[in-house]
C-alpha atoms as a PDB file:
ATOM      1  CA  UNK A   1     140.992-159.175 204.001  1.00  0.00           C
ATOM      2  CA  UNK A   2     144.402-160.537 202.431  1.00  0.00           C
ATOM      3  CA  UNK A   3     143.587-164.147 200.944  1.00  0.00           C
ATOM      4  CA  UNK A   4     144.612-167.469 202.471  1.00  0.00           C
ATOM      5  CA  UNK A   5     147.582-167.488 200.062  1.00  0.00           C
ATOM      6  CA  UNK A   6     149.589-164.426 200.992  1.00  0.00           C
ATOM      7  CA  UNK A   7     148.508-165.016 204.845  1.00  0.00           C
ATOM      8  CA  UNK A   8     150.368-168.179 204.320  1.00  0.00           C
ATOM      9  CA  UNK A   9     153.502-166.791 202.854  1.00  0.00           C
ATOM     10  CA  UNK A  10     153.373-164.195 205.676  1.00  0.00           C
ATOM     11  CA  UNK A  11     153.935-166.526 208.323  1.00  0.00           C
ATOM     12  CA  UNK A  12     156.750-168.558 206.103  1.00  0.00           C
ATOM     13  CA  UNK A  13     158.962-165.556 206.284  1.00  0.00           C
ATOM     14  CA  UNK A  14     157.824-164.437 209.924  1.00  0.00           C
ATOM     15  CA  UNK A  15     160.575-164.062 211.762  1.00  0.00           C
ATOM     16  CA  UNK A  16     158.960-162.796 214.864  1.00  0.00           C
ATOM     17  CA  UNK A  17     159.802-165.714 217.668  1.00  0.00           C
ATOM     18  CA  UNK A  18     163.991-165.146 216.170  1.00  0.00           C
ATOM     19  CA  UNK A  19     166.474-163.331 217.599  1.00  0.00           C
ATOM     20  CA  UNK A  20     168.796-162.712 215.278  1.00  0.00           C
ATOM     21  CA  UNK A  21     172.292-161.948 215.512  1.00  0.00           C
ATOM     22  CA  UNK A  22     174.427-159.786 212.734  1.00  0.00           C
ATOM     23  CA  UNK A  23     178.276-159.254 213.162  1.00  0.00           C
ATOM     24  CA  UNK A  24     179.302-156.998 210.632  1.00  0.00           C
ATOM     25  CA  UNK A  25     176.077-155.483 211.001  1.00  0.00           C
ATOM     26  CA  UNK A  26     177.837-151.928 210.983  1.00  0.00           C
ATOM     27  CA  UNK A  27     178.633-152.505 207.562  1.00  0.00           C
ATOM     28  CA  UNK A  28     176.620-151.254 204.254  1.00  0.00           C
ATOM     29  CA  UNK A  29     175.412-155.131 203.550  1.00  0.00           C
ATOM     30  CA  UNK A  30     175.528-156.323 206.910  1.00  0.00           C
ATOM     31  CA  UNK A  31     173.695-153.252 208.396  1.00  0.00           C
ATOM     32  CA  UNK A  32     170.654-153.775 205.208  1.00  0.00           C
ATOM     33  CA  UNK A  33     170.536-158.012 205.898  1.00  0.00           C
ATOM     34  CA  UNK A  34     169.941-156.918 210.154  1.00  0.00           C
ATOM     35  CA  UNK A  35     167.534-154.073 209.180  1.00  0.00           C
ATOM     36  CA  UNK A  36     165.466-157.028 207.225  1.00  0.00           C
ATOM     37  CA  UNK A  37     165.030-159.341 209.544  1.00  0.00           C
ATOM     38  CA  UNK A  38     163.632-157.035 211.653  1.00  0.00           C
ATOM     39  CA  UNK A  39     161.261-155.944 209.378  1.00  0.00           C
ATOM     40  CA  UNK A  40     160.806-159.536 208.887  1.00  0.00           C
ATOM     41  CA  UNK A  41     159.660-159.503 212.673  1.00  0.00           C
ATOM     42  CA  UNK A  42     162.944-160.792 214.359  1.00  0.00           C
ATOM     43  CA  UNK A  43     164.433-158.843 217.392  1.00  0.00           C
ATOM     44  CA  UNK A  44     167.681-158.193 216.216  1.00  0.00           C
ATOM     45  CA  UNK A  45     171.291-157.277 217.791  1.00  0.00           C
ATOM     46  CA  UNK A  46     173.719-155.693 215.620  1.00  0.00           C
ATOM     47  CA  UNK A  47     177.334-156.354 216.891  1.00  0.00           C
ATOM     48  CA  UNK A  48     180.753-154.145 215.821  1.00  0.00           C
ATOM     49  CA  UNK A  49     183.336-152.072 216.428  1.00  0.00           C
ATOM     50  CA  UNK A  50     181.940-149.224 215.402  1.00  0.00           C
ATOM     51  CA  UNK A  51     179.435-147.461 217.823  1.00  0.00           C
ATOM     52  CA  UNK A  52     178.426-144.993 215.691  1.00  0.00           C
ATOM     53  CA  UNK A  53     177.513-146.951 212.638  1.00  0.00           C
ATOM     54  CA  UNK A  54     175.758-149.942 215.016  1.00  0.00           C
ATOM     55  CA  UNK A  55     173.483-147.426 215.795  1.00  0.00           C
ATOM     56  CA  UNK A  56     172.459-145.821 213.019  1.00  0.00           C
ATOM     57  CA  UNK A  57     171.724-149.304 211.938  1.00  0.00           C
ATOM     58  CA  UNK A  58     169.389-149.654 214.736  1.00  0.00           C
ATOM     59  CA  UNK A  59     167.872-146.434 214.439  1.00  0.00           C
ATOM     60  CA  UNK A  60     166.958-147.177 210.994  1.00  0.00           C
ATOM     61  CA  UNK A  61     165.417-150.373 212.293  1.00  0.00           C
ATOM     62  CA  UNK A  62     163.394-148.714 215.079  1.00  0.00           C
ATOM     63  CA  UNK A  63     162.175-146.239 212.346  1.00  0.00           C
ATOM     64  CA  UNK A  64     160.707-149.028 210.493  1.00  0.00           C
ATOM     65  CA  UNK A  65     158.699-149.757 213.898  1.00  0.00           C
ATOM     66  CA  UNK A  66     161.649-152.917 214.110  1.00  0.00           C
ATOM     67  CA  UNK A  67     163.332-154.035 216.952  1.00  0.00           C
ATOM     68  CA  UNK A  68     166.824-153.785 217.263  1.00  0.00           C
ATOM     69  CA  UNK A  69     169.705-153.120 219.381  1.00  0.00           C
ATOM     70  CA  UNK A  70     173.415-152.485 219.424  1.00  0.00           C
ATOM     71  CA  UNK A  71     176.273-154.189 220.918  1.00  0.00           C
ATOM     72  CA  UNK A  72     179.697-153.507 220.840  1.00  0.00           C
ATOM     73  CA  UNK A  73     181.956-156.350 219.924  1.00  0.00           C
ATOM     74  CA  UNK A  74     185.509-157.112 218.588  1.00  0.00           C
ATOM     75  CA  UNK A  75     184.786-160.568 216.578  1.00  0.00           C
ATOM     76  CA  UNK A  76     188.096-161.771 216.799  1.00  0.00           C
ATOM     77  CA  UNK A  77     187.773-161.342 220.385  1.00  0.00           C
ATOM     78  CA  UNK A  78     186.114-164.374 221.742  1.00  0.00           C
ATOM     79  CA  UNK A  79     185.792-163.100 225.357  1.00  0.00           C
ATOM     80  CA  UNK A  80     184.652-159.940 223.273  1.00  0.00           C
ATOM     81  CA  UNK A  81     182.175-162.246 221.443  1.00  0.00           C
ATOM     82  CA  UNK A  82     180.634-164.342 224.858  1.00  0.00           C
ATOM     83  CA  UNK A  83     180.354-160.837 226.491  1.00  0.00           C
ATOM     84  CA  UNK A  84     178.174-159.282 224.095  1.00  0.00           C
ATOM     85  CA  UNK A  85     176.212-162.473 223.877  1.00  0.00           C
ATOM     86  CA  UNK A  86     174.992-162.653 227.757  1.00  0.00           C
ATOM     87  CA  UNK A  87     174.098-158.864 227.191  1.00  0.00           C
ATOM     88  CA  UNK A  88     171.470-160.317 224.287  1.00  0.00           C
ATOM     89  CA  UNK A  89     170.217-162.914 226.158  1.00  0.00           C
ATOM     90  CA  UNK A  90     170.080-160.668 228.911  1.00  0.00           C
ATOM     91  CA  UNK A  91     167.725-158.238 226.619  1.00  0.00           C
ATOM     92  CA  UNK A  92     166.066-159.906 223.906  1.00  0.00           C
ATOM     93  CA  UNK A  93     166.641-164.169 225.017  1.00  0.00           C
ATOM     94  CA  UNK A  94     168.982-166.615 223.595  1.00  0.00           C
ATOM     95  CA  UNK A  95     170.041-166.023 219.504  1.00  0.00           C
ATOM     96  CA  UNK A  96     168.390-168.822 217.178  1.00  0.00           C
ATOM     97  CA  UNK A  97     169.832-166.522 214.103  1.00  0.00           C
ATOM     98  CA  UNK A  98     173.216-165.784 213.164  1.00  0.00           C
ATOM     99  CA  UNK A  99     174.908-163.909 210.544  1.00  0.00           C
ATOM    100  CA  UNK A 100     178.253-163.444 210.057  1.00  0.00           C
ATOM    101  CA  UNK A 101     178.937-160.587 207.707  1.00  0.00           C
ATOM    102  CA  UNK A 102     182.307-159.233 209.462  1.00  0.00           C
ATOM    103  CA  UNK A 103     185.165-159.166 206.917  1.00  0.00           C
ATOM    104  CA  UNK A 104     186.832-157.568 203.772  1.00  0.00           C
ATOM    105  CA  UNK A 105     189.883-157.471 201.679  1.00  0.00           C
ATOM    106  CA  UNK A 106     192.685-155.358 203.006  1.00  0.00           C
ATOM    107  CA  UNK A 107     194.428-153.432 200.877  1.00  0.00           C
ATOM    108  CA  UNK A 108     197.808-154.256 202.361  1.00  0.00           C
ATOM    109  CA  UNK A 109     197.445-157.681 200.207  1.00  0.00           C
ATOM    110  CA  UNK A 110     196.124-156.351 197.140  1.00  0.00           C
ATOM    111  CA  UNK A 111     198.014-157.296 194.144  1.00  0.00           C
ATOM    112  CA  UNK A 112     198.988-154.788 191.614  1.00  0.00           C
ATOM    113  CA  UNK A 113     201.481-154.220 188.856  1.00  0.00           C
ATOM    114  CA  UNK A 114     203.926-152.303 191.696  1.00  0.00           C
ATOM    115  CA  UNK A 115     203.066-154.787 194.663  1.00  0.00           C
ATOM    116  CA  UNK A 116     203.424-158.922 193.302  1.00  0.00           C
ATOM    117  CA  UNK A 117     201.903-161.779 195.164  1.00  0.00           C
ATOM    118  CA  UNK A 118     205.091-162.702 196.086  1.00  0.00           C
ATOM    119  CA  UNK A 119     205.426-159.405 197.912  1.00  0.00           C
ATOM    120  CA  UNK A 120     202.931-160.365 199.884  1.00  0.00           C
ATOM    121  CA  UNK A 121     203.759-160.710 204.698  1.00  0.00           C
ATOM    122  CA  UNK A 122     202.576-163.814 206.321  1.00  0.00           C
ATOM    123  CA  UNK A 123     201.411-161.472 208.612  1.00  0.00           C
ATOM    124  CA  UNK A 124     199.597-159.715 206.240  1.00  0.00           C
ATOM    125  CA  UNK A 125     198.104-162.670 204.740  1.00  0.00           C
ATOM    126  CA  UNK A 126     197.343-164.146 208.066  1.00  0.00           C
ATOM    127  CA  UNK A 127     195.544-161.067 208.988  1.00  0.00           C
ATOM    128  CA  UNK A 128     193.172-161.644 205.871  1.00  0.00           C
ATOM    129  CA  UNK A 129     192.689-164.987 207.188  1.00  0.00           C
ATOM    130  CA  UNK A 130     192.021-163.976 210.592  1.00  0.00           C
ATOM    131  CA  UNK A 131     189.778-161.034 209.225  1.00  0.00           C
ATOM    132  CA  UNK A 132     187.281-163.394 207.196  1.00  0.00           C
ATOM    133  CA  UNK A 133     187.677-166.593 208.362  1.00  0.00           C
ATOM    134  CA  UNK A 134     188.404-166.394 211.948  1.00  0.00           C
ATOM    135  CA  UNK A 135     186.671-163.527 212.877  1.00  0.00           C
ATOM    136  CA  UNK A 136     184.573-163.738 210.301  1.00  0.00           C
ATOM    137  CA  UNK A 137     183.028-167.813 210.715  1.00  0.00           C
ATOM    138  CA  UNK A 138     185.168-169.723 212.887  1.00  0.00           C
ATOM    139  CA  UNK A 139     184.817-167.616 216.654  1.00  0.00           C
ATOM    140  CA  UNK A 140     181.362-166.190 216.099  1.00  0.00           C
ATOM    141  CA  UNK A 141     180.123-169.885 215.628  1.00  0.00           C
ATOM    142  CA  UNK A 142     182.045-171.408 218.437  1.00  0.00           C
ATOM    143  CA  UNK A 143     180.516-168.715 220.943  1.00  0.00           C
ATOM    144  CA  UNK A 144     176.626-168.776 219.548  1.00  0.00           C
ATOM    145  CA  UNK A 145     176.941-172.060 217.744  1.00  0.00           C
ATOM    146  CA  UNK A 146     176.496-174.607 220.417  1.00  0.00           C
ATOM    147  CA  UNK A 147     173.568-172.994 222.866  1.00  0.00           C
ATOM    148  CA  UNK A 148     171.603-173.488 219.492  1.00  0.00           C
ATOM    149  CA  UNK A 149     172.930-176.642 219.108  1.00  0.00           C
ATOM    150  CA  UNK A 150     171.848-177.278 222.858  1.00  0.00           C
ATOM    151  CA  UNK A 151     168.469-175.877 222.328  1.00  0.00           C
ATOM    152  CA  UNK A 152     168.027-177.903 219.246  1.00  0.00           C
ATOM    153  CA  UNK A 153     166.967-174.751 216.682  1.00  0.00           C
ATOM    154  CA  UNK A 154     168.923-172.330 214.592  1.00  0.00           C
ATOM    155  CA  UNK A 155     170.383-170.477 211.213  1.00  0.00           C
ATOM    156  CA  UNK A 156     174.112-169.876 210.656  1.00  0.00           C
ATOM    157  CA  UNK A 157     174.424-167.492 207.602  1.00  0.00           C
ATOM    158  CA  UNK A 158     177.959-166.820 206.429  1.00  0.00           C
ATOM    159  CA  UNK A 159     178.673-164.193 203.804  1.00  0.00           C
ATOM    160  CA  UNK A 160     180.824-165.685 201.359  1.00  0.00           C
ATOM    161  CA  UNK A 161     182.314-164.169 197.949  1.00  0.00           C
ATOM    162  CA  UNK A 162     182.154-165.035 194.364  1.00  0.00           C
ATOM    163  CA  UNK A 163     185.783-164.796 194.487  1.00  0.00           C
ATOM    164  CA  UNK A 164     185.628-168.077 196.603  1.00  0.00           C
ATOM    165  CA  UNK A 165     184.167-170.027 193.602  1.00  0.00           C
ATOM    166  CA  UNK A 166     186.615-168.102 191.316  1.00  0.00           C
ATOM    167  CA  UNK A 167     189.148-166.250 192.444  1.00  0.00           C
ATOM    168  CA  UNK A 168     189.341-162.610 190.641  1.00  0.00           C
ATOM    169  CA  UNK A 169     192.391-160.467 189.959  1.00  0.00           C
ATOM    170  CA  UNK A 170     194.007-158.974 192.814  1.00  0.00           C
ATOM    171  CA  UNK A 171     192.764-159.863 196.101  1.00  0.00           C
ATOM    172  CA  UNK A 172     194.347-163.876 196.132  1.00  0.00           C
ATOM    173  CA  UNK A 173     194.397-163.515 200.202  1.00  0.00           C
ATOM    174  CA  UNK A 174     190.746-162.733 200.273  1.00  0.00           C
ATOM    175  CA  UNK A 175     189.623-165.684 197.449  1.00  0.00           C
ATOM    176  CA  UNK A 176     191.595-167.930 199.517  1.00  0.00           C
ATOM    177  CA  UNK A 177     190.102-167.163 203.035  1.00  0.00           C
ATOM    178  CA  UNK A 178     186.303-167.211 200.961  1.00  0.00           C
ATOM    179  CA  UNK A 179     186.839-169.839 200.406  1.00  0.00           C
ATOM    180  CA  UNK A 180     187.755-171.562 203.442  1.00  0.00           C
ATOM    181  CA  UNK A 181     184.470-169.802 204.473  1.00  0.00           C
ATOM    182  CA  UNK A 182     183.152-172.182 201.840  1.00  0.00           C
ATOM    183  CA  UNK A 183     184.399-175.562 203.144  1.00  0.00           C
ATOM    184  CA  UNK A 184     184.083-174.810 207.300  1.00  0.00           C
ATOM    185  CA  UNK A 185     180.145-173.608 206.378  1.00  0.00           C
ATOM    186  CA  UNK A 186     179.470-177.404 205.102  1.00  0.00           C
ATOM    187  CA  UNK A 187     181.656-178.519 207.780  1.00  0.00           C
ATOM    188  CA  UNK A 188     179.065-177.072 210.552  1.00  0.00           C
ATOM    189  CA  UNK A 189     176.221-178.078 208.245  1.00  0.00           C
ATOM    190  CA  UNK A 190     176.843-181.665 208.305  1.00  0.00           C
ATOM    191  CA  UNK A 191     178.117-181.264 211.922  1.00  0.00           C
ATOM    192  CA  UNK A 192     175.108-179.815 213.891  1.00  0.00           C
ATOM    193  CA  UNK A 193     172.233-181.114 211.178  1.00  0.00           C
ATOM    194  CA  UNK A 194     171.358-183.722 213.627  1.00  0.00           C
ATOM    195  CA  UNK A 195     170.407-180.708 216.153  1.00  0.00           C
ATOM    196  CA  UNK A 196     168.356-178.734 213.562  1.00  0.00           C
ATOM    197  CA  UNK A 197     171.214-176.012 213.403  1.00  0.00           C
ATOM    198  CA  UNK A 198     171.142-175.167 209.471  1.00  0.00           C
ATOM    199  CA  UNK A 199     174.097-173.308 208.177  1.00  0.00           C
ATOM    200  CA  UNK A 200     174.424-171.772 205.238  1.00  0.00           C
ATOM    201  CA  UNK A 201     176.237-169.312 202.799  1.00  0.00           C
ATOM    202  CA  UNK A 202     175.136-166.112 201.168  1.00  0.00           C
ATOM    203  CA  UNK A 203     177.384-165.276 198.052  1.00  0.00           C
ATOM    204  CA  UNK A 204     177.039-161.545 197.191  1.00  0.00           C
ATOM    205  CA  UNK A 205     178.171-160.595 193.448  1.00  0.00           C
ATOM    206  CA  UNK A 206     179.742-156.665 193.481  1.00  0.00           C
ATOM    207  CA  UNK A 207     177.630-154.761 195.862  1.00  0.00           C
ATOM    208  CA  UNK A 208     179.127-151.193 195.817  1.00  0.00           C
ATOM    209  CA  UNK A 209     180.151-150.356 199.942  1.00  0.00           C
ATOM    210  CA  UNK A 210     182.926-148.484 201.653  1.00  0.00           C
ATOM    211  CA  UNK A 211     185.808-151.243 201.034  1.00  0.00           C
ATOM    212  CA  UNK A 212     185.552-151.264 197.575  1.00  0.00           C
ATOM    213  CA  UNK A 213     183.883-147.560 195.869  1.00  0.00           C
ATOM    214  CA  UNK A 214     187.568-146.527 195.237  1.00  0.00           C
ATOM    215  CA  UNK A 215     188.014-149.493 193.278  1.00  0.00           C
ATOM    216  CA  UNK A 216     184.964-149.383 191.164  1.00  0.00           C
ATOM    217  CA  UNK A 217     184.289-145.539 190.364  1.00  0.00           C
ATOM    218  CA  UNK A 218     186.831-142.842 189.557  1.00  0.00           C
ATOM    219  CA  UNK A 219     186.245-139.240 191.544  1.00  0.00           C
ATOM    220  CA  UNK A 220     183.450-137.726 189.031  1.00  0.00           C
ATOM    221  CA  UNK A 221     181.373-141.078 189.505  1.00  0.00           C
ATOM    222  CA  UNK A 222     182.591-143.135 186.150  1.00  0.00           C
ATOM    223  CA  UNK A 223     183.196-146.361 186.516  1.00  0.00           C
ATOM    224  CA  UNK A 224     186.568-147.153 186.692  1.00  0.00           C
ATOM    225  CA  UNK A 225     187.860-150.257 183.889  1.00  0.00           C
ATOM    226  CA  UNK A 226     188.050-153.268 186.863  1.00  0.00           C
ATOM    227  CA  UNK A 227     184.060-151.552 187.325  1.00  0.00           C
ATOM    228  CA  UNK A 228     183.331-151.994 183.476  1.00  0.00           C
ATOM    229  CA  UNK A 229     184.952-155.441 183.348  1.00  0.00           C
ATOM    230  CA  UNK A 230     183.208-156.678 186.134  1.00  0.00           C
ATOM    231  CA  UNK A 231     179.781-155.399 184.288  1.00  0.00           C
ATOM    232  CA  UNK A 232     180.659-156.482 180.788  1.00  0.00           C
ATOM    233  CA  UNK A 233     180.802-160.168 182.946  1.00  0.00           C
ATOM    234  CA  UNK A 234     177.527-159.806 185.117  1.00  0.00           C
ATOM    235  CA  UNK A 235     174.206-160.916 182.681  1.00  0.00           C
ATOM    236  CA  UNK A 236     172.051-158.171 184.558  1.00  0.00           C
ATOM    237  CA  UNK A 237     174.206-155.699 183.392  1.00  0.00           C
ATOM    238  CA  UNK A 238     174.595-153.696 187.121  1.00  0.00           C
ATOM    239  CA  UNK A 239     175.817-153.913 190.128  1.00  0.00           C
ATOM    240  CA  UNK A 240     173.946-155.057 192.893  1.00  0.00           C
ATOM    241  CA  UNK A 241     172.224-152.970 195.721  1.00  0.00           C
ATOM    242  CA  UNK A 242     172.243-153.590 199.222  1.00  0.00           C
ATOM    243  CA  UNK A 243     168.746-154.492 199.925  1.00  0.00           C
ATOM    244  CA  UNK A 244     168.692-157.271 197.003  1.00  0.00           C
ATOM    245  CA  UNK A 245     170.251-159.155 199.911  1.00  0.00           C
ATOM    246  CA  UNK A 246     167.192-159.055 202.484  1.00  0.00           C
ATOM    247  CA  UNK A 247     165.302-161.732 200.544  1.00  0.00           C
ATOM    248  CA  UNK A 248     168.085-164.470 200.487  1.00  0.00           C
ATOM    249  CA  UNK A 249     169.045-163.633 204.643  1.00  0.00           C
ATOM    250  CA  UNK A 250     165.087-163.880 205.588  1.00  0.00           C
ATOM    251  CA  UNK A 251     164.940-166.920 203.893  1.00  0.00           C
ATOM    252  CA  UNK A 252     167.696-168.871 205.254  1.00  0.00           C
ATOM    253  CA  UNK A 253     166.954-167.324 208.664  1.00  0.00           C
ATOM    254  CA  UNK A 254     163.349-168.538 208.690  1.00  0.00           C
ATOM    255  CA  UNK A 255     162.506-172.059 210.282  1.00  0.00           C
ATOM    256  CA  UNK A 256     159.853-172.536 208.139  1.00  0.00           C
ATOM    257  CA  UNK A 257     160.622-171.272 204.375  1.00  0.00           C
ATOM    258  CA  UNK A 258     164.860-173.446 204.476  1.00  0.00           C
ATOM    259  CA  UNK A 259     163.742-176.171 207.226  1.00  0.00           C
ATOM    260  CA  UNK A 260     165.228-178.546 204.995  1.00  0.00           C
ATOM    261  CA  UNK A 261     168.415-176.195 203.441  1.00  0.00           C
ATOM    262  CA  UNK A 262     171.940-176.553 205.316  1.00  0.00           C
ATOM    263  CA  UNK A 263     175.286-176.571 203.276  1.00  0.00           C
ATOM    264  CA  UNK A 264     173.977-174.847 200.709  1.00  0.00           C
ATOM    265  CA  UNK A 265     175.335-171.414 199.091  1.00  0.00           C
ATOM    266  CA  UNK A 266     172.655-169.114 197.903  1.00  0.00           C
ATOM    267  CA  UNK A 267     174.540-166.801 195.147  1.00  0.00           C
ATOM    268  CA  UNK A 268     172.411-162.926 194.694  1.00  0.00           C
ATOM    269  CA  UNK A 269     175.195-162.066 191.676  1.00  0.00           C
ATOM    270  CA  UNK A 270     173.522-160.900 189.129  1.00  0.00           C
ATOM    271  CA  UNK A 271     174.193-164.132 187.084  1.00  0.00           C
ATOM    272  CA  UNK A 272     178.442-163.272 187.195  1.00  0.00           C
ATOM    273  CA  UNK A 273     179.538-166.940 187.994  1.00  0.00           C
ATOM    274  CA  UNK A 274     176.856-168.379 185.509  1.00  0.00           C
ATOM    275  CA  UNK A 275     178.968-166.017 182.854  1.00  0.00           C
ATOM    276  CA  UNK A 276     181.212-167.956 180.210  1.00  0.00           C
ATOM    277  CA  UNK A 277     181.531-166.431 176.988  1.00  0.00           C
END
């Protein structure tokens, strides 16, 4: 019989009266965050663009004896966005989880010694706005943010950047729209605390994924010199894999283990922003 102690921690991170929602759940850290909460218990609804992706997310989670489901959205859609949600409260009840993991740098705004920041479209950079701030925090919380707020429960987890905190080489679009995600996450928090809505931010370190493999590792596999900077700066040494990420999302998601966390920013970085010299 398991002892009192790890029965105890078992129902901290039970997640099994949730429904969580994951945009960006098609992704490589979005798709690992959704496939741990539903190990974690929760019934969870993956939401994208991408069919095919979405449900090979949800396969993986019904192969784990999870429950999970996809649903096709366009999160800079809001119609697109209050659509999908009456289909999950239609099939699994109303959300009381929501991450928002939708978003990315686009290469379009990518500084480099041929293309200068002052190169740079509005529309470009508004795109890169729209991509990780609007898309990315602001709709997705307007549509599910309030019918928690109504119901008096739920967890808002926004992926963030370490970029937002400091903004790296290159990508000065994508810092700069981090860290708006930043400032409107303690926005909400102080906004919908009253209601026992909790909102939070995960800040991922470098977690190789589709976006950003070209950038880190030449064609044979080597890392590339941005790859062995970026290590030289990271204490552990490595970069970070996708599951390292479950813990952090099952903690903020639960009711019970971050009852009492909101505005906070929970960094899984491999100690890069606590690097100086």
């Amino acid at each position: 019989m398991p002892n009192a102690l790890s029965v105890k921690a078992s129902m901290i991170f039970d997640l099994s009266e949730d429904v969580a929602v994951v945009i960006g759940g098609t992704g490589v850290l979005g798709g690992k965050m959704a496939e741990g909460l539903a190990q974690a218990g929760a019934k969870v609804a993956v939401l994208g663009r991408h069919a095919g992706r979405g449900e090979a997310c949800v396969q993986r989670i019904r192969q784990a004896k999870g429950e999970g489901r996809f649903f096709a959205a366009d999160a800079l859609s809001r119609d697109s966005l209050h659509q999908a949600g009456g289909q999950i409260e239609a099939v699994f009840g109303p959300p009381t989880v929501l991450v928002n993991a939708a978003g990315g740098n686009d290469p379009k705004v990518t500084v480099t010694d041929q293309f200068k920041f002052e190169q740079i479209a509005l529309e470009d950079w508004r795109a890169n706005f729209d991509l990780n701030l609007v898309g990315g925090v602001l709709l997705p919380c307007q549509v599910f943010g309030p019918g928690m707020v109504a119901r008096g429960r739920g967890s808002i987890i926004n992926v963030a950047s370490i970029s937002a905190h400091v903004p790296l080489s290159r990508v000065a679009a994508y810092s700069a729209s981090k860290a708006a995600v930043l400032s409107l996450t303690q926005f909400l928090a102080r906004e919908w605390a009253p209601r026992q809505v909790r909102v939070n931010t995960i800040t991922p370190g470098f977690f190789p994924g589709e976006q950003n493999r070209r950038l880190l590792f030449k064609e044979d596999g080597t890392p590339t010199p941005r790859a062995q900077s970026i290590l030289a700066h990271t204490p552990m040494g490595r970069f970070g894999q996708a599951e390292e990420l479950i813990g952090a999302a099952v903690f903020l998601a639960s009711a019970r283990a971050s009852s009492f966390v909101t505005g906070s920013d929970l960094r899984v970085d491999g100690g890069f922003l606590a690097q100086t010299i």
